[in-house]
Protein backbone atom coordinates (compact mmCIF):
# COMPACT_ATOMS: atom_id res chain seq x y z
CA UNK A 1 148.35 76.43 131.68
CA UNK A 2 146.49 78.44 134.12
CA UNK A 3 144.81 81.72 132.38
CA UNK A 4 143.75 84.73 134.66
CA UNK A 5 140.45 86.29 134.49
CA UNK A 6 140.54 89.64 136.00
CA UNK A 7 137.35 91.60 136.40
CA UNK A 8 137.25 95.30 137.95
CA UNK A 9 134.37 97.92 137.36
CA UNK A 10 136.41 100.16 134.87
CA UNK A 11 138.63 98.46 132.00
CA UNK A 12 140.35 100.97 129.52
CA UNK A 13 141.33 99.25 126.20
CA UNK A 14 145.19 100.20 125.67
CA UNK A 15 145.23 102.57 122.63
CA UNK A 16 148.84 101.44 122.12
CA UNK A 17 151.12 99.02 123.73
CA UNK A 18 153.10 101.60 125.66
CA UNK A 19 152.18 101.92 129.18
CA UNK A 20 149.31 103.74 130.73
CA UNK A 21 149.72 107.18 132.38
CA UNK A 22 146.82 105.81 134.90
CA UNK A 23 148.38 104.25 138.64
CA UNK A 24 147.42 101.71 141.00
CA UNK A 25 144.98 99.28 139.82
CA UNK A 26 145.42 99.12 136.19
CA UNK A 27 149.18 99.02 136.38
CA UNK A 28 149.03 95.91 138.72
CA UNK A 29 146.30 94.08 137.08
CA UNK A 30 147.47 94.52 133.58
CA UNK A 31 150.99 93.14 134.72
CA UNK A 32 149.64 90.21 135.90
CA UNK A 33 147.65 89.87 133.21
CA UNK A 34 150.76 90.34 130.66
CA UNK A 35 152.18 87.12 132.84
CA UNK A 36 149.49 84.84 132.87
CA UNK A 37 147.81 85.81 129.89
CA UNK A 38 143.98 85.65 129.93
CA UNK A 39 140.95 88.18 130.11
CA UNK A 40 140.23 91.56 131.54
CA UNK A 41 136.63 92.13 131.81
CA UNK A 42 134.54 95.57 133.26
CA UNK A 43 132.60 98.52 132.48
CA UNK A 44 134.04 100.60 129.43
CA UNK A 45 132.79 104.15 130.99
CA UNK A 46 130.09 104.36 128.46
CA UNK A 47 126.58 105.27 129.34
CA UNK A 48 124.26 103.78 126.45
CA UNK A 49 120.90 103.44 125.44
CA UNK A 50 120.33 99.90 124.50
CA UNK A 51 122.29 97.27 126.50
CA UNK A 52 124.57 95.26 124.26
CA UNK A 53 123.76 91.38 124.07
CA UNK A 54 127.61 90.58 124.51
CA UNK A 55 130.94 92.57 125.39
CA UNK A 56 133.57 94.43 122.49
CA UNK A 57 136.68 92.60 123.09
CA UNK A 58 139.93 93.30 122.03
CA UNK A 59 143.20 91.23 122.06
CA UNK A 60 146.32 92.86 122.61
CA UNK A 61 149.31 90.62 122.58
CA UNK A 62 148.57 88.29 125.79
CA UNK A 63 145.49 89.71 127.15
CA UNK A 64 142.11 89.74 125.31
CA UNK A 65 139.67 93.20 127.05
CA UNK A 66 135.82 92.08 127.33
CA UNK A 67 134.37 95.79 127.74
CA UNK A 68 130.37 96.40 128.00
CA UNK A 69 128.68 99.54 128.63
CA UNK A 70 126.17 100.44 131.23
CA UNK A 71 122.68 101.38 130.19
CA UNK A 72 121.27 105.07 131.80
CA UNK A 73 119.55 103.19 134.29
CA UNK A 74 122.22 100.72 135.49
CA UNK A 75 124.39 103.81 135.85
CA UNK A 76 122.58 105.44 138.03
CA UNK A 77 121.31 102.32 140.12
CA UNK A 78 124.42 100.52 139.88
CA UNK A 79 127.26 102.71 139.51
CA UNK A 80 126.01 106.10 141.01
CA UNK A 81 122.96 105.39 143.59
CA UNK A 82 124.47 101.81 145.31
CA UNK A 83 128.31 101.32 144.33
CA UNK A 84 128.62 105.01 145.32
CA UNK A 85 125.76 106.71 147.24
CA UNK A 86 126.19 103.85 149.83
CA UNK A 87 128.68 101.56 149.53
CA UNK A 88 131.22 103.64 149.60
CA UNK A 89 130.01 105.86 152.74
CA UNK A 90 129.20 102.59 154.22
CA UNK A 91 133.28 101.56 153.82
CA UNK A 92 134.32 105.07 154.84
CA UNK A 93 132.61 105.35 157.83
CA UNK A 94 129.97 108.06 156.37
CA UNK A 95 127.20 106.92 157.38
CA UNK A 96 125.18 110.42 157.32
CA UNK A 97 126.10 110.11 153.49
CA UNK A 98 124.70 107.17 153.00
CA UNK A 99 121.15 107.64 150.89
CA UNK A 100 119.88 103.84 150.55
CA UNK A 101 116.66 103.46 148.44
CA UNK A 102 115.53 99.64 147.51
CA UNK A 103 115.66 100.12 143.24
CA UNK A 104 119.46 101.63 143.31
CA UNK A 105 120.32 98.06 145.20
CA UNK A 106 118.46 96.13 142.68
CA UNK A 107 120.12 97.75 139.72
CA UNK A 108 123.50 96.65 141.69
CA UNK A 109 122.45 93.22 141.80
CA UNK A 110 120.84 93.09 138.32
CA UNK A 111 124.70 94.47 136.89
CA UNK A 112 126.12 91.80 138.81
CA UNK A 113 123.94 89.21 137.22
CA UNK A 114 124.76 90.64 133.94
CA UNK A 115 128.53 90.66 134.70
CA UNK A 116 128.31 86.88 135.81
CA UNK A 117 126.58 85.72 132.55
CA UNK A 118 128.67 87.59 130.38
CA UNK A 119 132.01 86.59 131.91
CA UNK A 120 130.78 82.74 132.25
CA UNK A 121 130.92 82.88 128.17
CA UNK A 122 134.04 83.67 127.97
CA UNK A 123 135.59 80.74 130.22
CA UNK A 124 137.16 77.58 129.02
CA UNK A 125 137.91 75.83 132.64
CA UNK A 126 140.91 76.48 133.89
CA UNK A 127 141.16 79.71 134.92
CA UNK A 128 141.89 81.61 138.27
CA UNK A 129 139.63 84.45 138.34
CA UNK A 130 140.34 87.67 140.33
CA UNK A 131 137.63 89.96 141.25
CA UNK A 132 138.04 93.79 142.40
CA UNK A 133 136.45 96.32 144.85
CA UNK A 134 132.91 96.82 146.01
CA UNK A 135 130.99 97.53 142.87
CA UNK A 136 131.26 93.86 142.28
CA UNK A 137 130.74 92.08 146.56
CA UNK A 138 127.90 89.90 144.52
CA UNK A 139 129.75 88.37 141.20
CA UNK A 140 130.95 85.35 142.92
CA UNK A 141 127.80 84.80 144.19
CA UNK A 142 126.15 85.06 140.40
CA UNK A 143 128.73 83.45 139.09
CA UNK A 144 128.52 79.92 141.11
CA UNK A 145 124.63 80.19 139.82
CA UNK A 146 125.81 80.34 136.36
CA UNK A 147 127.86 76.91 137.05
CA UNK A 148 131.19 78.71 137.35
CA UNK A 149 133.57 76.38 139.86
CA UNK A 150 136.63 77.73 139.00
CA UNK A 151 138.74 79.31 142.12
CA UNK A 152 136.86 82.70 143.07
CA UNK A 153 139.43 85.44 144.51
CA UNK A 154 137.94 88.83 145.57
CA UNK A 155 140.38 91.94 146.73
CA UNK A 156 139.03 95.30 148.58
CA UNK A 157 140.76 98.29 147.96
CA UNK A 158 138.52 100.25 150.22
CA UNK A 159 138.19 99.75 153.62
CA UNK A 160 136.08 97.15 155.13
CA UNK A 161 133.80 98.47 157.76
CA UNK A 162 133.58 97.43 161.28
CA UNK A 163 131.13 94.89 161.80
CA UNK A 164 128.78 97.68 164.45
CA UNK A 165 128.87 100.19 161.12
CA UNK A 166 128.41 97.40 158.31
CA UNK A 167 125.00 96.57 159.86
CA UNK A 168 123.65 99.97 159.37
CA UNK A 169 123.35 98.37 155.82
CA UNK A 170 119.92 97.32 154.59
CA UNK A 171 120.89 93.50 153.55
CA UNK A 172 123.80 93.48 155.75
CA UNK A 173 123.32 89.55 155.60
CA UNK A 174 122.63 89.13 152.48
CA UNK A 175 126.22 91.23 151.14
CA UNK A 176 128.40 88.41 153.45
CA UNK A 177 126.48 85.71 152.73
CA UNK A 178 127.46 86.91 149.01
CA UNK A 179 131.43 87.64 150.00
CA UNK A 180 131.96 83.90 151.29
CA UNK A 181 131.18 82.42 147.95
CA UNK A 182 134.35 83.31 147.10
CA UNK A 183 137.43 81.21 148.17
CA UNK A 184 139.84 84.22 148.85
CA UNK A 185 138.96 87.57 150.11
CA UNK A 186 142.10 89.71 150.37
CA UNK A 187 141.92 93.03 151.92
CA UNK A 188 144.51 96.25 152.47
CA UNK A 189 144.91 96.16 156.20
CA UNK A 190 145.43 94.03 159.31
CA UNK A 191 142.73 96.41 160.31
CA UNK A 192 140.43 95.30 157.61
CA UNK A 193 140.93 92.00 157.90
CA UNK A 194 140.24 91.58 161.65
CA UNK A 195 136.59 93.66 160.79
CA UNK A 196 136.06 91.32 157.96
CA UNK A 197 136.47 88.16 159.93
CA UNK A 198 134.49 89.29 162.80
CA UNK A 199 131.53 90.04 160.63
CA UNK A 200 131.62 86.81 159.12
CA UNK A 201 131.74 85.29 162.60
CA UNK A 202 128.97 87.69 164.02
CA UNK A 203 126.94 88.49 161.32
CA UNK A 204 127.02 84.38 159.46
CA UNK A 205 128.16 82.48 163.10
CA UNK A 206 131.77 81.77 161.39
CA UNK A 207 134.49 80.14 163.24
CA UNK A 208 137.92 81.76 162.41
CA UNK A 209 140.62 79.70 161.47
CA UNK A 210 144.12 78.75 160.89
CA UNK A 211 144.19 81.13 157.09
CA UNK A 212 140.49 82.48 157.20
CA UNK A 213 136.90 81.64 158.15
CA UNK A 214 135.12 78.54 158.78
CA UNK A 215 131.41 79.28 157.60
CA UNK A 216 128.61 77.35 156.02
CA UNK A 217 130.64 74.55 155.68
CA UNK A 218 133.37 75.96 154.13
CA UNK A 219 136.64 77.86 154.61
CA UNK A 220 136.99 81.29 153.15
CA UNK A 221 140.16 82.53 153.30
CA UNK A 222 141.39 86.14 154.37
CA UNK A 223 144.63 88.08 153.10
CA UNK A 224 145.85 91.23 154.40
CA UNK A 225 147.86 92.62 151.63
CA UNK A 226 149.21 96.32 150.98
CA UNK A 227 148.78 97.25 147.78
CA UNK A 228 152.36 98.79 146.57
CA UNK A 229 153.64 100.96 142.98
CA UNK A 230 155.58 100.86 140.71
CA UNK A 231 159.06 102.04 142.60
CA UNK A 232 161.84 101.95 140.11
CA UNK A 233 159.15 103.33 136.95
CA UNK A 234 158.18 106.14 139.58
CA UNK A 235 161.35 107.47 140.38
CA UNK A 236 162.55 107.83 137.30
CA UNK A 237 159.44 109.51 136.04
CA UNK A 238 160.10 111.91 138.64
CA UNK A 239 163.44 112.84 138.12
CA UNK A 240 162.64 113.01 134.30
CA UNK A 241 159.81 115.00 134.66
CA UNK A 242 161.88 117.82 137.32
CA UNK A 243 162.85 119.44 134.44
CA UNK A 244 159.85 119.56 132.15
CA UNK A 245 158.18 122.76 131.27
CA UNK A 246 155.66 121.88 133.85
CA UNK A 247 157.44 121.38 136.96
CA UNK A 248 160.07 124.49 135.64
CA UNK A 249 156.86 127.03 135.49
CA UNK A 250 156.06 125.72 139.22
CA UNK A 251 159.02 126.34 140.53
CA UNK A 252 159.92 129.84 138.60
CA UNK A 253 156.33 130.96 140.50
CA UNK A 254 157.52 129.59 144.31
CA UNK A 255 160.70 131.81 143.84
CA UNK A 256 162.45 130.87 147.15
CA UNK A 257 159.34 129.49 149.17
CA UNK A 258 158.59 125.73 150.19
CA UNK A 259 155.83 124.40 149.24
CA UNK A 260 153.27 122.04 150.96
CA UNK A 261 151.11 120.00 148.43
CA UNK A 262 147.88 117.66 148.72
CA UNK A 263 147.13 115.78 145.04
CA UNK A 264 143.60 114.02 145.53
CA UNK A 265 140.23 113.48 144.08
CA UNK A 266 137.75 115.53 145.28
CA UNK A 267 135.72 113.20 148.00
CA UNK A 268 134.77 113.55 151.01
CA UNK A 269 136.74 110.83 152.59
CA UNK A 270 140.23 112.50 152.02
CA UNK A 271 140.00 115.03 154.58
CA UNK A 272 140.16 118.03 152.62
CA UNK A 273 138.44 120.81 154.46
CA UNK A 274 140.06 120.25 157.81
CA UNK A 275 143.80 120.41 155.56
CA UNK A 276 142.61 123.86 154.72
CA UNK A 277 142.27 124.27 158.43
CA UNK A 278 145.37 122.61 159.54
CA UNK A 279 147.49 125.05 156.82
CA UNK A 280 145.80 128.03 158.35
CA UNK A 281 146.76 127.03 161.79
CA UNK A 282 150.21 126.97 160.49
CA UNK A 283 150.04 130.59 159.63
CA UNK A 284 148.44 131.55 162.90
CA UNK A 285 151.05 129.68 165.12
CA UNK A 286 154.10 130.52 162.87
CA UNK A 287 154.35 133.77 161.70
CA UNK A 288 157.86 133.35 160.17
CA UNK A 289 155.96 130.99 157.45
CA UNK A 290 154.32 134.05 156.32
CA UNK A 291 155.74 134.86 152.74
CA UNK A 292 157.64 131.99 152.63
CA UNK A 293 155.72 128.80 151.67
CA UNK A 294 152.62 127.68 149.51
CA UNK A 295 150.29 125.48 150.12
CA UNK A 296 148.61 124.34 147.00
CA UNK A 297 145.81 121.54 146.76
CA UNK A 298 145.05 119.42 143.39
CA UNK A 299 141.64 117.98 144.08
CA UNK A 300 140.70 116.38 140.40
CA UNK A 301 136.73 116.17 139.70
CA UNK A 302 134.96 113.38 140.51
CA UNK A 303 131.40 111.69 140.59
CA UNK A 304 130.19 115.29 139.92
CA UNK A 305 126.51 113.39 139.96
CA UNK A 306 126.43 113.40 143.28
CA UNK A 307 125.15 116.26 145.35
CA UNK A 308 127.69 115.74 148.30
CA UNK A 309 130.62 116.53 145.99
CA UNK A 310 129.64 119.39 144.42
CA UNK A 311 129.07 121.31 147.69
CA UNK A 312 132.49 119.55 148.80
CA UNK A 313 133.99 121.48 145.77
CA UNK A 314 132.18 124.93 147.04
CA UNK A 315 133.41 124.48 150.28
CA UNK A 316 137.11 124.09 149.27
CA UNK A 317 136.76 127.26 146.86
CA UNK A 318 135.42 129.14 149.97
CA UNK A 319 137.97 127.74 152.42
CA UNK A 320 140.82 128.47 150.15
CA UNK A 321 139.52 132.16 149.43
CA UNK A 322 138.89 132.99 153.04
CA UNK A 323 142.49 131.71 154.12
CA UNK A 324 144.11 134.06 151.08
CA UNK A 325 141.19 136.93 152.02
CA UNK A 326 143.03 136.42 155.44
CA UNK A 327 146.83 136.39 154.88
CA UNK A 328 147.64 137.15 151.25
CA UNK A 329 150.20 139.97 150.91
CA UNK A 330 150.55 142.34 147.71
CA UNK A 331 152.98 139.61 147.32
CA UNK A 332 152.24 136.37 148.27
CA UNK A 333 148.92 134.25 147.74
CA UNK A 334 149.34 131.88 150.81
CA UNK A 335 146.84 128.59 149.06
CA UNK A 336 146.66 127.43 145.61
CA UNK A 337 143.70 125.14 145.29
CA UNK A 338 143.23 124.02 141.92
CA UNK A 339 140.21 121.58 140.50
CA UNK A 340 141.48 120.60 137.41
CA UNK A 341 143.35 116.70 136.65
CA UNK A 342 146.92 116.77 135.58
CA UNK A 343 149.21 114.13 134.45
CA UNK A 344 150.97 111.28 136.63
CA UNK A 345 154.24 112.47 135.07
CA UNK A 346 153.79 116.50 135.90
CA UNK A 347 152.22 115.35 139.47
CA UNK A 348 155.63 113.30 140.11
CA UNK A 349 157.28 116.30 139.58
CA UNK A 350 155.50 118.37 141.65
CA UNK A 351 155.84 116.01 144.56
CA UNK A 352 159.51 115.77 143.95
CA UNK A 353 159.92 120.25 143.95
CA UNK A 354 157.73 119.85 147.46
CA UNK A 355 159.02 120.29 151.07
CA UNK A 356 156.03 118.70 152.31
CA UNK A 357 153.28 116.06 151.36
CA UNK A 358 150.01 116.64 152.85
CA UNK A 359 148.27 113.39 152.97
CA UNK A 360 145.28 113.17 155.25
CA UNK A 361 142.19 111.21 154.60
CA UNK A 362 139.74 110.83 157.10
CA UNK A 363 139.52 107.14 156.56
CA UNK A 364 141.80 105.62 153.04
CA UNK A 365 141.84 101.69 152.58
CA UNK A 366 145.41 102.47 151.43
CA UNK A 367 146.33 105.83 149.94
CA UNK A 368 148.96 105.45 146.66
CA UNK A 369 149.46 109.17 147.09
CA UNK A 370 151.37 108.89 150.02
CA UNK A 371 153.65 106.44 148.19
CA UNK A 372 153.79 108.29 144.98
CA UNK A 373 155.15 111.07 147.17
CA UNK A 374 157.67 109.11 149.21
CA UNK A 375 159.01 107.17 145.73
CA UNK A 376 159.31 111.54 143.82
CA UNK A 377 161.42 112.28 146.20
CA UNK A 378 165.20 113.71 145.43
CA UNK A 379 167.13 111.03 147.67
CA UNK A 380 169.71 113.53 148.39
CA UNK A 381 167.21 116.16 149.38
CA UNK A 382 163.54 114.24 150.11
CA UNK A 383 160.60 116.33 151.41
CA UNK A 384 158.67 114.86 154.04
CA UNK A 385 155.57 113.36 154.40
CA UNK A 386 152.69 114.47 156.51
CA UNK A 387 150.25 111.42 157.08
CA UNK A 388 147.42 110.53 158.24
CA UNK A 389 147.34 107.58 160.52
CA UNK A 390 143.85 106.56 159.38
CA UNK A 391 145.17 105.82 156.08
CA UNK A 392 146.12 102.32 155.57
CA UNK A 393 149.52 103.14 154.34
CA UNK A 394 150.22 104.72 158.07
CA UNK A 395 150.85 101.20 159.02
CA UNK A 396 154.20 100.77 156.36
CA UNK A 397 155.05 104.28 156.10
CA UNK A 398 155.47 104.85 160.28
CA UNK A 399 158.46 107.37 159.46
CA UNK A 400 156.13 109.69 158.21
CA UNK A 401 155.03 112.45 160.42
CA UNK A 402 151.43 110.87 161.39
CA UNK A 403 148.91 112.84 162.62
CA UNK A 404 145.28 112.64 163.31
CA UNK A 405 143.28 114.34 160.50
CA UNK A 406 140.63 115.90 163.15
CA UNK A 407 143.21 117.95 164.59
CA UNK A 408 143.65 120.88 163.02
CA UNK A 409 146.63 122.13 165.67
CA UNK A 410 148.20 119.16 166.00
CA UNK A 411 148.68 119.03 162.09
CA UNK A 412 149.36 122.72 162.19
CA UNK A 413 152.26 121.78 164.40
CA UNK A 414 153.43 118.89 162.13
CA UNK A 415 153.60 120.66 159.42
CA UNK A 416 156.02 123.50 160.99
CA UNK A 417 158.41 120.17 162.28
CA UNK A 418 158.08 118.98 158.73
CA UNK A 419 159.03 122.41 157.33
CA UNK A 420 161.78 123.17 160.01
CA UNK A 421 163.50 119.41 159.57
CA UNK A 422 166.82 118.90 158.99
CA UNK A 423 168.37 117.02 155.71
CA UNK A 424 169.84 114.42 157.83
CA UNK A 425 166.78 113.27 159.94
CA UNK A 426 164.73 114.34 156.15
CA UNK A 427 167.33 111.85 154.60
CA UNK A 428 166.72 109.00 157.21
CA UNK A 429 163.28 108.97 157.43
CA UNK A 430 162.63 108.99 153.74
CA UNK A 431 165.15 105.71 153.65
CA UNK A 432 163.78 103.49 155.78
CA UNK A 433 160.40 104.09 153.91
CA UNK A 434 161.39 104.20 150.41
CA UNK A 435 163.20 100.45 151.22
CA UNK A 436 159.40 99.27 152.95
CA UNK A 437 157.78 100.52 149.07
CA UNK A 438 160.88 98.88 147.32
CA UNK A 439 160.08 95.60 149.52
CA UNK A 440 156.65 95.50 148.61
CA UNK A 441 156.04 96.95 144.91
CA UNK A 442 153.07 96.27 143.17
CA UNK A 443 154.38 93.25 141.72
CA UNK A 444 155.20 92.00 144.66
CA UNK A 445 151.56 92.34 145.87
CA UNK A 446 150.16 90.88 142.92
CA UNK A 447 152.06 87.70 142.98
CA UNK A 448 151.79 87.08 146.51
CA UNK A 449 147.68 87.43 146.13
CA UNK A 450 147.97 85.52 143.15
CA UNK A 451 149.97 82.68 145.28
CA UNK A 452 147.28 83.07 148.06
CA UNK A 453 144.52 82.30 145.53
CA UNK A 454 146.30 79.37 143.80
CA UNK A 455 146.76 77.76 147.34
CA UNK A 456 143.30 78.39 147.82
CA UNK A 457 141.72 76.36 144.91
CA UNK A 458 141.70 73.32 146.98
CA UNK A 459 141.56 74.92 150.16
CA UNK A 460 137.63 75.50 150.58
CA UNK A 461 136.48 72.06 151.44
């Protein structure tokens, strides 16, 4: 029988075999890991002095976790300086954030090499083997040289940059001449997809075809595929958690006001200083708002290594206290911004107690947020959902109130529809796109990459 082999930069060894608070990702990949059965390899978080000679694993009841950790060095080349000082600009369309120096992309490659070796041990032969997100573009490459032949799948959960923008890139070339070793690329969007194949065709003198690329002799194919959640699991958190201590506290401190809530990491690419903006031209255009809603932001740390963040995080502090130095009353603090990480459970309540979701990156390969919200929501009384129509989920979620996150009057004005909407045109819109998330759960997505990939294991020829 067919084993998986999923690989992804961050594996967390179960403590237990209950379910992980964590979303996204991990959910999906260990469920189709629990169904094939097979291996989980990736970087255990640890930053270490002497690189270990072979991964820790673990096997818990079908799945066995090959976890390594990353030397000082690799974690700043690798993880910090490449994977995140310029890929991810790079997919984000940040180029002025992009710092590229010639030892951080070594130490990417050199990982990668590491990776490929290590999980090449661990195969027997017949294996499917599933490869996630931009810290790892070179492993299929590495792991052909180490003799691997086994069907290569890659997914992007970022975006994929156009193909004027990708060849900012030092080694433009050289990072899709890596991509088409593998026999499946699947990314997030129609969008994405369409950029991917026209680098390949531009940038390697591809050919598309009927399923993906024709290109150095081979066919690579390409997958536009939505990642989903967990729908049924996330409701029911939600309406279990409305009533915890938590969520109670929250709403004891709105009193009778609606609140507007963003939940995010703190980055750069979500958009967060012009949703400061957009809330304060809320209170300029509506002064019946005044008293009588919150807006509070949940922006939980993240890469604090990197300069760019850390004045991010300044920035928000200074936005947030100028809009309360503004409008508070004796009464009333008009912004909560908070910079703290709380758990999936209290979050799903708080989305569920909202009247609005602000949801407005800048540029999002997906955005789970946005469905987290949607799936909280009190079917009988939903909130609505402010979104950003350069997130990828814009293109399921098109009931949602989408709005360009540039414009801080236009989203000023959406957010005073979204807080003067009726229940019955609330009620509709939150139907028709709670049935697209039930549709296409992450299961669903899973499986159907998983299909793609089998189908492409004699497709490459």
């Amino acid at each position: 029988m067919t084993r998986l082999v999923v690989v992804s930069n961050r594996v967390t060894i179960p403590k237990s075999r209950q379910r992980p608070q964590a979303g996204g990702l991990a959910v999906a990949l260990g469920n189709a890991l629990e169904e094939y059965g097979g291996i989980w390899f990736g970087w255990d978080g640890q930053v270490v002095d002497r690189r270990p000679s072979n991964p820790k694993t673990v096997d818990q009841d079908n799945v066995r976790y090959a976890v390594t950790p990353l030397t000082r060095e690799e974690h700043d080349h690798y993880y910090i300086g490449y994977a995140n000082g310029v890929l991810w600009p790079l997919c984000h369309f940040r180029l002025d954030s992009m710092e590229f120096r010639s030892e951080h992309r070594r130490g990417y490659e050199a990982v990668n090499e590491r990776f490929a070796r290590q999980i090449a041990a661990l195969l027997e032969g017949d294996e499917l083997v599933w490869v996630n997100d931009y810290h790892l573009f070179p492993l299929a490459r590495e792991l052909r040289r180490e003799g691997v032949d086994q069907p290569l799948g890659f997914f992007l959960h970022i975006p994929f940059p156009s193909f004027d923008v990708l060849r900012a890139l030092p080694g433009w070339r050289d990072l899709l001449a890596q991509l088409v070793e593998y026999d499946l690329i699947g990314v997030q969007t129609v969008n994405d997809r369409r950029a991917l194949e026209e680098s390949l065709v531009f940038g390697l003198g591809g050919r598309v075809v009927e399923g993906g690329v024709r290109v150095e002799g081979r066919t690579v194919r390409t997958l536009a595929d939505p990642v989903g959640v967990e729908v049924d699991e996330l409701a029911r958190l939600a309406a279990d958690s409305a009533d915890s201590r938590r969520v109670q506290r929250l709403v004891t401190s709105l009193g009778r006001r609606e609140l507007i809530i963003g939940v995010d990491r703190l980055d750069y690419s979500k958009g967060l200083p012009q949703r400061f903006d957009a809330y304060e031209a809320l209170l300029e255009r509506s002064r019946r708002r005044h008293g009588r809603t919150v807006f509070m932001q949940i922006a939980s740390p993240s890469r604090q290594a990197i300069g760019a963040y850390d004045r991010l995080r300044r920035e928000l502090e200074e936005r947030a206290g100028h809009i309360n130095g503004t409008w508070a009353d004796f009464d009333w603090v008009p912004t909560r911004y908070i910079n703290k990480t709380f758990a999936r459970a209290s979050l799903l309540g708080f989305f569920r107690t909202a009247r609005v979701g602000l949801v407005t990156p800048l540029r999002d390969g997906m955005n789970l947020v946005s469905k987290e919200f949607v799936v909280a929501q009190d079917p009988q009384d939903p909130g609505v959902l402010v979104l950003s129509e350069l997130a990828g989920a814009a293109a399921e979620l098109d009931s949602a109130l989408l709005v360009n996150p540039w414009d801080a009057e236009g989203m000023g004005a959406a957010l005073e529809r979204a807080l003067s909407m009726g229940q019955a045109e609330r009620r509709e819109r939150w139907q028709r796109m709670f049935e697209v998330l039930k549709e296409n759960d992450l299961t669903t997505w899973s499986r159907r990459y998983l299909a793609a990939l089998e189908e492409a294991r004699h497709g490459s020829a």
